[in-house]
PDB file of N, CA and C in Angstrom:
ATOM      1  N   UNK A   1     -17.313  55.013  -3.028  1.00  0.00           N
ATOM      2  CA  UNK A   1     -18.016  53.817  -3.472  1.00  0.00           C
ATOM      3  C   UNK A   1     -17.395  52.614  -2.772  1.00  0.00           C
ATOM      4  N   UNK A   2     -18.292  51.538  -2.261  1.00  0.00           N
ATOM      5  CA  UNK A   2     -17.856  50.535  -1.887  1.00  0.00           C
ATOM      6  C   UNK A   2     -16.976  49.924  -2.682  1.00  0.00           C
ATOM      7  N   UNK A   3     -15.927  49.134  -2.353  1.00  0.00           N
ATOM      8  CA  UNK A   3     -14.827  47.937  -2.744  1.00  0.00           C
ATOM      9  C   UNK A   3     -15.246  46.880  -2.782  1.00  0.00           C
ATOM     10  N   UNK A   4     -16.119  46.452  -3.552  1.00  0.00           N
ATOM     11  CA  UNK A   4     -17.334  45.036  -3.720  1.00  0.00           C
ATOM     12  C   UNK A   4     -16.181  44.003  -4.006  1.00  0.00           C
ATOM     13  N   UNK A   5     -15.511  43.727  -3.062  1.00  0.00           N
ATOM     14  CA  UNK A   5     -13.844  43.065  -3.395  1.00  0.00           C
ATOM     15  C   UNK A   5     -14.270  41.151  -2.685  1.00  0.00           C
ATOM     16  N   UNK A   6     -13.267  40.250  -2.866  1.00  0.00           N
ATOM     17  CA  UNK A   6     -13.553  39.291  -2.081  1.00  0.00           C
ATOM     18  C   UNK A   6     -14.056  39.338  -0.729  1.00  0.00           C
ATOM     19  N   UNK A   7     -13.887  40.023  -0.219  1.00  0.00           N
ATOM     20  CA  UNK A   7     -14.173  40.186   1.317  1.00  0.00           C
ATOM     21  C   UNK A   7     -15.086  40.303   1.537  1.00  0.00           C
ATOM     22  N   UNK A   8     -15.589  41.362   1.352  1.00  0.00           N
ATOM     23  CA  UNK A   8     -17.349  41.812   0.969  1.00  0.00           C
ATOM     24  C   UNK A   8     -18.003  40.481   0.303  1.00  0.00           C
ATOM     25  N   UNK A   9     -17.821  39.714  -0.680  1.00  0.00           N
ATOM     26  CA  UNK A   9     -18.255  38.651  -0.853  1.00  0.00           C
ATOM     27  C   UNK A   9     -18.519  37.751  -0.076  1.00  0.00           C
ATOM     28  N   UNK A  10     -17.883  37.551   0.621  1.00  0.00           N
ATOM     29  CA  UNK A  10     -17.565  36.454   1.527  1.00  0.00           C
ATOM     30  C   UNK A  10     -18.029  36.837   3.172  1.00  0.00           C
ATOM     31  N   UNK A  11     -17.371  38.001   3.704  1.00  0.00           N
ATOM     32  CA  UNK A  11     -17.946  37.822   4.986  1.00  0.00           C
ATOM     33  C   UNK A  11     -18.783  39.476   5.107  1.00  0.00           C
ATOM     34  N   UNK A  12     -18.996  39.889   3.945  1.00  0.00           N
ATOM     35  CA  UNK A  12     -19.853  40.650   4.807  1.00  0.00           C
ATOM     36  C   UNK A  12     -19.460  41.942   4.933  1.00  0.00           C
ATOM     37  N   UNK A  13     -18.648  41.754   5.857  1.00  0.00           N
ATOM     38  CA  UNK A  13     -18.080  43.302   6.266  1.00  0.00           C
ATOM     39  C   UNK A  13     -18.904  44.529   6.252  1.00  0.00           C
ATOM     40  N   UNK A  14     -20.136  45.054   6.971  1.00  0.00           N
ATOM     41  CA  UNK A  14     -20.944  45.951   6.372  1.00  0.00           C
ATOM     42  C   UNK A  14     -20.118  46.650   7.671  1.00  0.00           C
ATOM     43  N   UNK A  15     -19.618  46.481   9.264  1.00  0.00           N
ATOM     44  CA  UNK A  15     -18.861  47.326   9.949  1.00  0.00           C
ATOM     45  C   UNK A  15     -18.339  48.119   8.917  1.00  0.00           C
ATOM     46  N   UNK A  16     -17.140  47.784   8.267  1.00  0.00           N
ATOM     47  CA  UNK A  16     -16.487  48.488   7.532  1.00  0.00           C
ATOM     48  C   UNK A  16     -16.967  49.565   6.194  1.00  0.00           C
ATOM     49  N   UNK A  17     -18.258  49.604   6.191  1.00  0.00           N
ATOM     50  CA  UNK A  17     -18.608  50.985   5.106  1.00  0.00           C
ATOM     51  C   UNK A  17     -18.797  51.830   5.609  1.00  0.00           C
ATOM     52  N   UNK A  18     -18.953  53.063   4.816  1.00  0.00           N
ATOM     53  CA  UNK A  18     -18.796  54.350   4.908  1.00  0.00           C
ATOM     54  C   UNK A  18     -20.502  54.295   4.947  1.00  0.00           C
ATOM     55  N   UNK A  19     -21.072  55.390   5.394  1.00  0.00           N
ATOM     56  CA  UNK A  19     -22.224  55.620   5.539  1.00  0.00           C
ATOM     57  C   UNK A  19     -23.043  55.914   4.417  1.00  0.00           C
ATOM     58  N   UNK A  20     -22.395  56.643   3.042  1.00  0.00           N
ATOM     59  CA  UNK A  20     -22.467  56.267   2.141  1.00  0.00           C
ATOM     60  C   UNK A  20     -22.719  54.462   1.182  1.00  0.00           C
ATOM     61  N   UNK A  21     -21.886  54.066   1.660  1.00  0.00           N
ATOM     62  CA  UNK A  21     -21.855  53.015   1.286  1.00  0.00           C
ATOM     63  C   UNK A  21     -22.738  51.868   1.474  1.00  0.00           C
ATOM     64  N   UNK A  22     -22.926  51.848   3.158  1.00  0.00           N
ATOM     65  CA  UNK A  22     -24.153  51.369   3.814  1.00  0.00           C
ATOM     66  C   UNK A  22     -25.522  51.839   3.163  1.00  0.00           C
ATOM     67  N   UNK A  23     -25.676  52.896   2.745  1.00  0.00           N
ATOM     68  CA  UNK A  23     -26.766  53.207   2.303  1.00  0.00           C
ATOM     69  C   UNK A  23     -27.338  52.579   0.746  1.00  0.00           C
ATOM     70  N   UNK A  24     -25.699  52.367   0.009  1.00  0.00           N
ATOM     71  CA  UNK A  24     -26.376  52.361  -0.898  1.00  0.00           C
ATOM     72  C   UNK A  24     -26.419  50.499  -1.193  1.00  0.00           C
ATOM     73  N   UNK A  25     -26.169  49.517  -0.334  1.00  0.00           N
ATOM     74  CA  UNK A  25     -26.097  48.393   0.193  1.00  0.00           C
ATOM     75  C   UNK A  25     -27.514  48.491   0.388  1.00  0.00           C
ATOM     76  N   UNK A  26     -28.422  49.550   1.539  1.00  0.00           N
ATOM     77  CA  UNK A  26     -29.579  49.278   1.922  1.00  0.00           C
ATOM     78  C   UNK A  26     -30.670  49.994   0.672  1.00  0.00           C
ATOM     79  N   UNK A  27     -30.343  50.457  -0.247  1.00  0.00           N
ATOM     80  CA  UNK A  27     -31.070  50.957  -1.427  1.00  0.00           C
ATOM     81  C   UNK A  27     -31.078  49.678  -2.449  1.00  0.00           C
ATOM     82  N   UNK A  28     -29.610  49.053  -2.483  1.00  0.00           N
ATOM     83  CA  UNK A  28     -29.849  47.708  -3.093  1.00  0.00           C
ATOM     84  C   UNK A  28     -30.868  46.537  -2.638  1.00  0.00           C
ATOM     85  N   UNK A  29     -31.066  46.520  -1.644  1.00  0.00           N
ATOM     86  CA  UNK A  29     -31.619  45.502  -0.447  1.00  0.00           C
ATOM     87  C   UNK A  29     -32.907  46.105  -0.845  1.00  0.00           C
ATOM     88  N   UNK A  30     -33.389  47.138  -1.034  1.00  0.00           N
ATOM     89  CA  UNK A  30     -35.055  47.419  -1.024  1.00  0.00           C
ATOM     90  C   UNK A  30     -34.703  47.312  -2.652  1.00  0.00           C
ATOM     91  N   UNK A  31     -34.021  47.378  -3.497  1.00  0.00           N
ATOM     92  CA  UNK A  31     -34.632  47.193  -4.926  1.00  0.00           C
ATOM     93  C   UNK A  31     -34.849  45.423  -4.890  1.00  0.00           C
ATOM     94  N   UNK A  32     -34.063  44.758  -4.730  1.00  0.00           N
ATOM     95  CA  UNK A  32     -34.199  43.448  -4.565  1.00  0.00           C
ATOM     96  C   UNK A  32     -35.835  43.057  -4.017  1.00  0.00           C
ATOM     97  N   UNK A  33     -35.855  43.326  -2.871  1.00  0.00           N
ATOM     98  CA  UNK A  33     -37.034  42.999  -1.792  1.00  0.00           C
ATOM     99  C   UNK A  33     -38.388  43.512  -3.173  1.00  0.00           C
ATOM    100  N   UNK A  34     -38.356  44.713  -3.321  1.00  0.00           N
ATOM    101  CA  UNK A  34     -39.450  45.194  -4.076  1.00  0.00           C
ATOM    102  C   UNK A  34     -39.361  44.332  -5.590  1.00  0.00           C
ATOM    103  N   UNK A  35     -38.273  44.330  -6.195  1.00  0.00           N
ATOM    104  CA  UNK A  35     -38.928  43.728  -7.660  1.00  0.00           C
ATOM    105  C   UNK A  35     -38.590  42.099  -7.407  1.00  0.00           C
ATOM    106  N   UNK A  36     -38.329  41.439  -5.893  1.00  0.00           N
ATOM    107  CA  UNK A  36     -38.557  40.224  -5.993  1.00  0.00           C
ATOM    108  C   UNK A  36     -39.700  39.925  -5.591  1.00  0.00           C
ATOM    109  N   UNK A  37     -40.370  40.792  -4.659  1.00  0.00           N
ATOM    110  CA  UNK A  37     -41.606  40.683  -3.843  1.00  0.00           C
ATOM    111  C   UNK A  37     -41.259  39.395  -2.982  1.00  0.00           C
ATOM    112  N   UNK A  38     -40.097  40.101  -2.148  1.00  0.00           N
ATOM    113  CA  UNK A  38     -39.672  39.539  -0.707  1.00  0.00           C
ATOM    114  C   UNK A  38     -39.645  40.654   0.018  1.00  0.00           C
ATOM    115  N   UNK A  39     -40.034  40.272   1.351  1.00  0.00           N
ATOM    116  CA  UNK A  39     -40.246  40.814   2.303  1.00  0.00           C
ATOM    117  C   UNK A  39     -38.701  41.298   2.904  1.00  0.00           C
ATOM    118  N   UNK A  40     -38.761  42.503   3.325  1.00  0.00           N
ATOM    119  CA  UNK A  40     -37.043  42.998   3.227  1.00  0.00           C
ATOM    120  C   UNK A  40     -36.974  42.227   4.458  1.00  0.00           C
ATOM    121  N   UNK A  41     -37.292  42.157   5.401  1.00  0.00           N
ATOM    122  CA  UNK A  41     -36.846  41.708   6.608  1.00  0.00           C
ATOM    123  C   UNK A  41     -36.111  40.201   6.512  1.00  0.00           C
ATOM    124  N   UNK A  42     -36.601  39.529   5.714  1.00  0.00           N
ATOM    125  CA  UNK A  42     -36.139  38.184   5.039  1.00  0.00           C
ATOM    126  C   UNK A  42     -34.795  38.553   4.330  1.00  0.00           C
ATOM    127  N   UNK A  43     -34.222  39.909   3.813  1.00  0.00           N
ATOM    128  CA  UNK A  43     -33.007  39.749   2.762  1.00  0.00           C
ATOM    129  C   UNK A  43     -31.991  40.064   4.007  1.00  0.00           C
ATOM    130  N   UNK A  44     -31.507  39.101   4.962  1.00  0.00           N
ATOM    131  CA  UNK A  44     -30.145  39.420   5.280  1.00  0.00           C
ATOM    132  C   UNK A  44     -29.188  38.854   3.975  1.00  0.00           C
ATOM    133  N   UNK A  45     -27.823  39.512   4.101  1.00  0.00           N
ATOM    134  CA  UNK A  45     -27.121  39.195   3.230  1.00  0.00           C
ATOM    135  C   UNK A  45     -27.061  38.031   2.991  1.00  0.00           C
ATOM    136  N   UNK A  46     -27.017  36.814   4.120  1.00  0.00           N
ATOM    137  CA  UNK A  46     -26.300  35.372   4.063  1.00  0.00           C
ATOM    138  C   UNK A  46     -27.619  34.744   3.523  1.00  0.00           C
ATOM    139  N   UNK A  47     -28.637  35.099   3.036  1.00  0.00           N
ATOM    140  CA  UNK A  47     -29.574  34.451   2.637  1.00  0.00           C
ATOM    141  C   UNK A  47     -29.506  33.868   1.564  1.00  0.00           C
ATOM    142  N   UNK A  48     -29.623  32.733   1.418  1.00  0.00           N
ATOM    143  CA  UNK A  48     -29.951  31.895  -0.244  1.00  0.00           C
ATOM    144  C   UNK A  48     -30.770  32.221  -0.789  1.00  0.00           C
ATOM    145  N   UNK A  49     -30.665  32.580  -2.316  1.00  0.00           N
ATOM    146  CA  UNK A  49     -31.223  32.946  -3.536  1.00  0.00           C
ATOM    147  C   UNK A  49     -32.686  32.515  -3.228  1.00  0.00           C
ATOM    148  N   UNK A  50     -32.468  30.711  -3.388  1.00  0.00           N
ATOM    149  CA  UNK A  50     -33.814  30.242  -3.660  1.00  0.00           C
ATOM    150  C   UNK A  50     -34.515  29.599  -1.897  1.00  0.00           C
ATOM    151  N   UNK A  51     -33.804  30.030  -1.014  1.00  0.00           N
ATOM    152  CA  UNK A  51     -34.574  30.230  -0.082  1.00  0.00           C
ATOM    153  C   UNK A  51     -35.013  31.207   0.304  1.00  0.00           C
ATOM    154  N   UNK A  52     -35.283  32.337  -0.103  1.00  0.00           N
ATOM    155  CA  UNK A  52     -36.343  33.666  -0.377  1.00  0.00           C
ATOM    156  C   UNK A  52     -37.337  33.442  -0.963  1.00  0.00           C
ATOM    157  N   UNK A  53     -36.838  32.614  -2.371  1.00  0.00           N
ATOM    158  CA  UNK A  53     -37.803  32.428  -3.512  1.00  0.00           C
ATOM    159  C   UNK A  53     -37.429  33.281  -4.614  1.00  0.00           C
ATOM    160  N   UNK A  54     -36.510  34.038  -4.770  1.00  0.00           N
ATOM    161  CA  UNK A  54     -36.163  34.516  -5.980  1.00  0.00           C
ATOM    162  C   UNK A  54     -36.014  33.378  -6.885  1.00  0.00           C
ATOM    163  N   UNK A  55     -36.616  34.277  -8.368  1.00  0.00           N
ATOM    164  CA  UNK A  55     -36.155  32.825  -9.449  1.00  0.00           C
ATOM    165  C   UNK A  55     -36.134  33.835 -10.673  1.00  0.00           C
ATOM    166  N   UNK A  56     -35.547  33.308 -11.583  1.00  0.00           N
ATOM    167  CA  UNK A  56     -35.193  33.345 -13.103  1.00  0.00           C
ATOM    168  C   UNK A  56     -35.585  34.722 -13.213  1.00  0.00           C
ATOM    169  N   UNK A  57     -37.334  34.848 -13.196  1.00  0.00           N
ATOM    170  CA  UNK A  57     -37.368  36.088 -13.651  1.00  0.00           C
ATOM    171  C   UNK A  57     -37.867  37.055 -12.603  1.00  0.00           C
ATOM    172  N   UNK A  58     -37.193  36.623 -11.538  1.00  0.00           N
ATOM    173  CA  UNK A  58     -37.086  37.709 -10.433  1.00  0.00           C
ATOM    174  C   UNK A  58     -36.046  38.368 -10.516  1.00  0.00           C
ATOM    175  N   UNK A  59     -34.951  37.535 -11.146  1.00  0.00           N
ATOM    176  CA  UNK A  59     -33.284  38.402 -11.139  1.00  0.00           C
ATOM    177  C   UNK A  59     -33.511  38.990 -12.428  1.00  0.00           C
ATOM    178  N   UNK A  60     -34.352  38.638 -13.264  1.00  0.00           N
ATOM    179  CA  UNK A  60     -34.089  39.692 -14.825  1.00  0.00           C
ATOM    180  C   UNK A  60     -35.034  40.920 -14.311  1.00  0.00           C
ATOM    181  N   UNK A  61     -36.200  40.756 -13.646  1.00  0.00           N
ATOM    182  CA  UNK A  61     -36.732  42.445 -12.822  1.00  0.00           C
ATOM    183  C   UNK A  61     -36.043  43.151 -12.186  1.00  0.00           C
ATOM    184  N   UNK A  62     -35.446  42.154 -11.037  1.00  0.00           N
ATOM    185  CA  UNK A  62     -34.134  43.004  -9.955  1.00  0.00           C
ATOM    186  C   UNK A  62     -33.505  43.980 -11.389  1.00  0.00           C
ATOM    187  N   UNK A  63     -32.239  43.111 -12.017  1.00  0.00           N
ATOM    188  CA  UNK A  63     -31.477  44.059 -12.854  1.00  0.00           C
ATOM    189  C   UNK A  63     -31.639  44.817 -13.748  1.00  0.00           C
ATOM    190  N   UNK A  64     -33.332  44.514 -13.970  1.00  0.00           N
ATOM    191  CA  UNK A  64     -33.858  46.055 -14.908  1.00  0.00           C
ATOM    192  C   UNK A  64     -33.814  47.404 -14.129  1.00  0.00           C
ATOM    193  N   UNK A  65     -34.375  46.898 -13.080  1.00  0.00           N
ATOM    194  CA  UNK A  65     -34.386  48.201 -12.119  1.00  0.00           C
ATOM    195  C   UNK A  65     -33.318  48.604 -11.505  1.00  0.00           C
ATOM    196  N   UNK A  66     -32.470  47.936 -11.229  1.00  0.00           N
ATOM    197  CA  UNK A  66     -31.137  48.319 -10.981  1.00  0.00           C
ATOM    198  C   UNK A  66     -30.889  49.196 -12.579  1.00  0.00           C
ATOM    199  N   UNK A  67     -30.654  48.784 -13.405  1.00  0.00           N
ATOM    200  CA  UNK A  67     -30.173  49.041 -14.861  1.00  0.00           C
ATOM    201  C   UNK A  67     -31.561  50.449 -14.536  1.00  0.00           C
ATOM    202  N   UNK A  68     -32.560  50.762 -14.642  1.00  0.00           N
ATOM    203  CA  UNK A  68     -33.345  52.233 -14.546  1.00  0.00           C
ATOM    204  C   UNK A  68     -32.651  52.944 -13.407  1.00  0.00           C
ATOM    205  N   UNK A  69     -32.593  52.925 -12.010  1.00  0.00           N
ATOM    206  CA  UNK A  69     -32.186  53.161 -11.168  1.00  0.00           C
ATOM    207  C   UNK A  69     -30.911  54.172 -11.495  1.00  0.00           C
ATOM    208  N   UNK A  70     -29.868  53.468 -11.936  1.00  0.00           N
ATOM    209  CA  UNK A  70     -28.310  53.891 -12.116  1.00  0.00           C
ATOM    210  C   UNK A  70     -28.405  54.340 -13.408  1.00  0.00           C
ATOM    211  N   UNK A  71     -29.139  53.790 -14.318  1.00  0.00           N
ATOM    212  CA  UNK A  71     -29.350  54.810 -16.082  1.00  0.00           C
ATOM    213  C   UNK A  71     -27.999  53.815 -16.377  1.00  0.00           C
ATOM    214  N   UNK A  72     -28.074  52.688 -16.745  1.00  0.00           N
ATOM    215  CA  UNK A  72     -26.938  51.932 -17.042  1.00  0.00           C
ATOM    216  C   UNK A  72     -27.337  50.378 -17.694  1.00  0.00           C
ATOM    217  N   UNK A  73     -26.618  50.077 -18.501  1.00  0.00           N
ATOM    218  CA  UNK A  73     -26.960  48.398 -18.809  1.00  0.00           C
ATOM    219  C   UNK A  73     -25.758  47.824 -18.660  1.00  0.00           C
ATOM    220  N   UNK A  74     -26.169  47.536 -17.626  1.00  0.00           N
ATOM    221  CA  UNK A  74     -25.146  46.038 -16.689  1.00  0.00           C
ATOM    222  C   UNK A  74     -24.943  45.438 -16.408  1.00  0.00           C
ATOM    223  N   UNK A  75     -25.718  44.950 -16.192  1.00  0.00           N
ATOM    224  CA  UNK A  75     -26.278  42.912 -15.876  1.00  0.00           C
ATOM    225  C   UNK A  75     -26.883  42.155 -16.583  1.00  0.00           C
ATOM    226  N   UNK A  76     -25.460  41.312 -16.958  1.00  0.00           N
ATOM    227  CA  UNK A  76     -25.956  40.089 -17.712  1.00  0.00           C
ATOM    228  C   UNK A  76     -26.959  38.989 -16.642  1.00  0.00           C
ATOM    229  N   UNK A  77     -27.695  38.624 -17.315  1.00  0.00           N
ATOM    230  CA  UNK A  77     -28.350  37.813 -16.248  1.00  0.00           C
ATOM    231  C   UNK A  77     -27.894  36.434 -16.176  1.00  0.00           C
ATOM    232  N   UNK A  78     -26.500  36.117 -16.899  1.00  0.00           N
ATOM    233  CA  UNK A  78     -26.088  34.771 -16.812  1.00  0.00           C
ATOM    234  C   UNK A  78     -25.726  34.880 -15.321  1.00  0.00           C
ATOM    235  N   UNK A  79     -24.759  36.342 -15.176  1.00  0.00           N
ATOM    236  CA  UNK A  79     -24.007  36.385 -13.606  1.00  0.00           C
ATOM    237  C   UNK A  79     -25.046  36.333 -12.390  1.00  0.00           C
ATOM    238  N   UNK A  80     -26.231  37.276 -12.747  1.00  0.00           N
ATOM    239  CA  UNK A  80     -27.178  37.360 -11.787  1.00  0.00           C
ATOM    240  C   UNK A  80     -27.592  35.987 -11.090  1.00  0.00           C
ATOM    241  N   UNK A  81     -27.723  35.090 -12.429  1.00  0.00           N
ATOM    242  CA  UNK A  81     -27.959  33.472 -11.888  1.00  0.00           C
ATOM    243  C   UNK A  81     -27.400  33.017 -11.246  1.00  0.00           C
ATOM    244  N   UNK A  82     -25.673  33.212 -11.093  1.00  0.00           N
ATOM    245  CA  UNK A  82     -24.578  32.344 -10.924  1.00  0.00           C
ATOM    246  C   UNK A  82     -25.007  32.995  -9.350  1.00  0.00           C
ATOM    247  N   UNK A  83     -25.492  33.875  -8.894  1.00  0.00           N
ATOM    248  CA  UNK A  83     -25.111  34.177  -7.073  1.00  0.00           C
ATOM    249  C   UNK A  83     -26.711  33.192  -6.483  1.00  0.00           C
ATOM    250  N   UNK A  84     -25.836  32.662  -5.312  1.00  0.00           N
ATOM    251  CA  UNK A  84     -26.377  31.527  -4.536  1.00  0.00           C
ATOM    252  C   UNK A  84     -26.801  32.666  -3.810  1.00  0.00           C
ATOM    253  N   UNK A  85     -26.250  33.473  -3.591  1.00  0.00           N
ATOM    254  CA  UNK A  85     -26.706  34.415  -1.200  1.00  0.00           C
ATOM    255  C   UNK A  85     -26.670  35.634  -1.969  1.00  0.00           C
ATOM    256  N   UNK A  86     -27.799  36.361  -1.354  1.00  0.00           N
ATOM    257  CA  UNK A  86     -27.873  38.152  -1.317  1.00  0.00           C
ATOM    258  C   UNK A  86     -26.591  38.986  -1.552  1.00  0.00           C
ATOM    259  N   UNK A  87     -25.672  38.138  -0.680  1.00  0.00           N
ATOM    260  CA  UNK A  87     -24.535  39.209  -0.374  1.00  0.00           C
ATOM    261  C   UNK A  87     -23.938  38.941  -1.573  1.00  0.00           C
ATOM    262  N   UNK A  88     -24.204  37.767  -2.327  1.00  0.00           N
ATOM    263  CA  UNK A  88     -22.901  38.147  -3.878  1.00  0.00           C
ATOM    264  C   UNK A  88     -23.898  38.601  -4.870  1.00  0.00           C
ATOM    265  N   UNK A  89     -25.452  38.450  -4.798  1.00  0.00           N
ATOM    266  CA  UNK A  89     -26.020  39.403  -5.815  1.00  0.00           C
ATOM    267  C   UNK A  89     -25.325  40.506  -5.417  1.00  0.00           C
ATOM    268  N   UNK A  90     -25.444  41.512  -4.373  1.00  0.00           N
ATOM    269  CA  UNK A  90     -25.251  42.772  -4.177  1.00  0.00           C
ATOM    270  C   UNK A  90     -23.897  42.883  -4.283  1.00  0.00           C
ATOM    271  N   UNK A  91     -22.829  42.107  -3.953  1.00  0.00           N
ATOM    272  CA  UNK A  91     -21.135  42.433  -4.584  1.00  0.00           C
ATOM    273  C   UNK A  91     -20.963  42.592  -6.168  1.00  0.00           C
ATOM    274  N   UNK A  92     -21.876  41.522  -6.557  1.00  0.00           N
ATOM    275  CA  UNK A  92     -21.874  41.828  -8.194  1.00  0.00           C
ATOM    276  C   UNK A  92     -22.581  43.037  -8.789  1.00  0.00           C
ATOM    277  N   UNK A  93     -23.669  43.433  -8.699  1.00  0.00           N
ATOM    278  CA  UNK A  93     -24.264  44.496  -8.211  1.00  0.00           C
ATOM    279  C   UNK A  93     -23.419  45.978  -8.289  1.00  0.00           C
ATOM    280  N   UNK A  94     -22.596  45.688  -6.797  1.00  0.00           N
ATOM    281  CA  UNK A  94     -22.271  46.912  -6.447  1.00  0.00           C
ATOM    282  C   UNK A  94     -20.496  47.099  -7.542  1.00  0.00           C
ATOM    283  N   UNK A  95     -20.224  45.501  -8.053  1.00  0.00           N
ATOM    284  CA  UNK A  95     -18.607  45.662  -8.730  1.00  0.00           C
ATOM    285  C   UNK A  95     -19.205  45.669 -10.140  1.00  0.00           C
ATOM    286  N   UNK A  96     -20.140  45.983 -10.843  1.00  0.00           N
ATOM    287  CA  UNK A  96     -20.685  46.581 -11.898  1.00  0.00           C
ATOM    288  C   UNK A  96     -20.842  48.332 -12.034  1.00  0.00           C
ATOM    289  N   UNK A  97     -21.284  48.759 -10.914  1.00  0.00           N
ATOM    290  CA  UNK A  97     -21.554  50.260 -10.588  1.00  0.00           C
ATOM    291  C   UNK A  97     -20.100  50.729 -10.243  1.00  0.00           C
ATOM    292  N   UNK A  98     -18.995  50.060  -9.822  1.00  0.00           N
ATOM    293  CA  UNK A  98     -17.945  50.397  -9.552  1.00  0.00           C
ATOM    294  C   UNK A  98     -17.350  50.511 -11.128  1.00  0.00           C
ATOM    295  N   UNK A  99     -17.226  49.457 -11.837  1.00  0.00           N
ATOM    296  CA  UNK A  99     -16.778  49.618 -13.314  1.00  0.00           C
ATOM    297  C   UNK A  99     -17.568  50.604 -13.743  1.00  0.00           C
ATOM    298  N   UNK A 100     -18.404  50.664 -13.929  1.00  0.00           N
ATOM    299  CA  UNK A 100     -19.260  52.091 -14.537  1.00  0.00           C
ATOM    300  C   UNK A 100     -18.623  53.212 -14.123  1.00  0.00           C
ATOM    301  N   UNK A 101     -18.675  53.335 -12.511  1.00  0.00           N
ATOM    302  CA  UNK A 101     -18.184  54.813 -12.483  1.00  0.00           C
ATOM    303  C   UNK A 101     -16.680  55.236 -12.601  1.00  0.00           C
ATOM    304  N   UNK A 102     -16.103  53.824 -12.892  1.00  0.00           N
ATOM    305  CA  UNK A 102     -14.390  53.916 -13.074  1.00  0.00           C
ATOM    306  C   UNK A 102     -14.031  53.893 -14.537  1.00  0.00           C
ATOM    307  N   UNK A 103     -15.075  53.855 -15.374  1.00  0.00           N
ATOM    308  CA  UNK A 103     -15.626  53.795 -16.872  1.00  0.00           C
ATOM    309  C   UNK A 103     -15.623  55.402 -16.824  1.00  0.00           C
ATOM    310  N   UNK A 104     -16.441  55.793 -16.545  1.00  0.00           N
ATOM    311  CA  UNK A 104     -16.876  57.027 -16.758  1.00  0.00           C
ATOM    312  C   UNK A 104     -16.143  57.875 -16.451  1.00  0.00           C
ATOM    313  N   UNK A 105     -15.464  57.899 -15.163  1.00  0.00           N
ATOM    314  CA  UNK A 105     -14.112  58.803 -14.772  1.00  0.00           C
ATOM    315  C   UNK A 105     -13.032  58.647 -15.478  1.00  0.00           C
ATOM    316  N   UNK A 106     -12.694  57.567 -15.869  1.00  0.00           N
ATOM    317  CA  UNK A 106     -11.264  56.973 -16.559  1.00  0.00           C
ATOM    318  C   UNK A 106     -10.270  56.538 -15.721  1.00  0.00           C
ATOM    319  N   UNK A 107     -11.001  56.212 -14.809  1.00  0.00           N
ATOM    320  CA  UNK A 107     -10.013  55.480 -13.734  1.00  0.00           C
ATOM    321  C   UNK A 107      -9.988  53.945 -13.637  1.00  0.00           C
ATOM    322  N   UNK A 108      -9.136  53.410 -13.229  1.00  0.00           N
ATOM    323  CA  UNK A 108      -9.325  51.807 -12.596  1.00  0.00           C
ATOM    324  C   UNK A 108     -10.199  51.934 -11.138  1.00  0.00           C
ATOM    325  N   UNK A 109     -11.356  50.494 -11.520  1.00  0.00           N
ATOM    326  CA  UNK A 109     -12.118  50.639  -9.853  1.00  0.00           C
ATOM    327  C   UNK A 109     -11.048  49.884  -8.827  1.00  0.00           C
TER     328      UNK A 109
END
């Protein structure tokens, strides 16, 4: 599982995933695109929220389907609000699914 850590926040780093990981970055990227009804080609990471056009209750669809997707309730939608750019929806995103599965194993993520 990705390390949805500062770094990843910030610059990106998709060189550095596992192919796994990349994938599931680009599975996030089409749930977004589809329950925002943005055009994927428009979601690079560095993109602003509301220069896509995502709004309010585009991020409470995104995290339902994320939340069906993974069989999980995880997203508060206060946090969902708080991300300005793609790339920290999907760090928050992906450091929710990390607590889950470090929940579920009994490990620290």
């Amino acid at each position: 599982m990705i390390v949805f850590n500062q770094r990843f926040s910030e610059e990106g780093c998709m060189a550095d995933l596992t192919e796994n990981d990349a994938a599931l970055v680009a599975r996030l990227l089409e749930i977004i695109a589809s329950e925002g009804l943005v055009n994927r080609d428009k979601l690079d990471l560095s993109a602003e929220v509301e220069d896509i056009g995502l709004e309010l209750d585009d991020l409470t669809l995104i995290g339902n389907a994320i939340e069906r997707e993974f069989d999980c309730d995880m997203l508060p939608d206060e946090e969902m609000q708080a991300c300005t750019t793609v790339r920290q929806l999907v760090a928050l995103i992906g450091r929710r699914l990390q607590e889950r599965a470090a929940d579920q194993s009994g490990k620290a993520p």
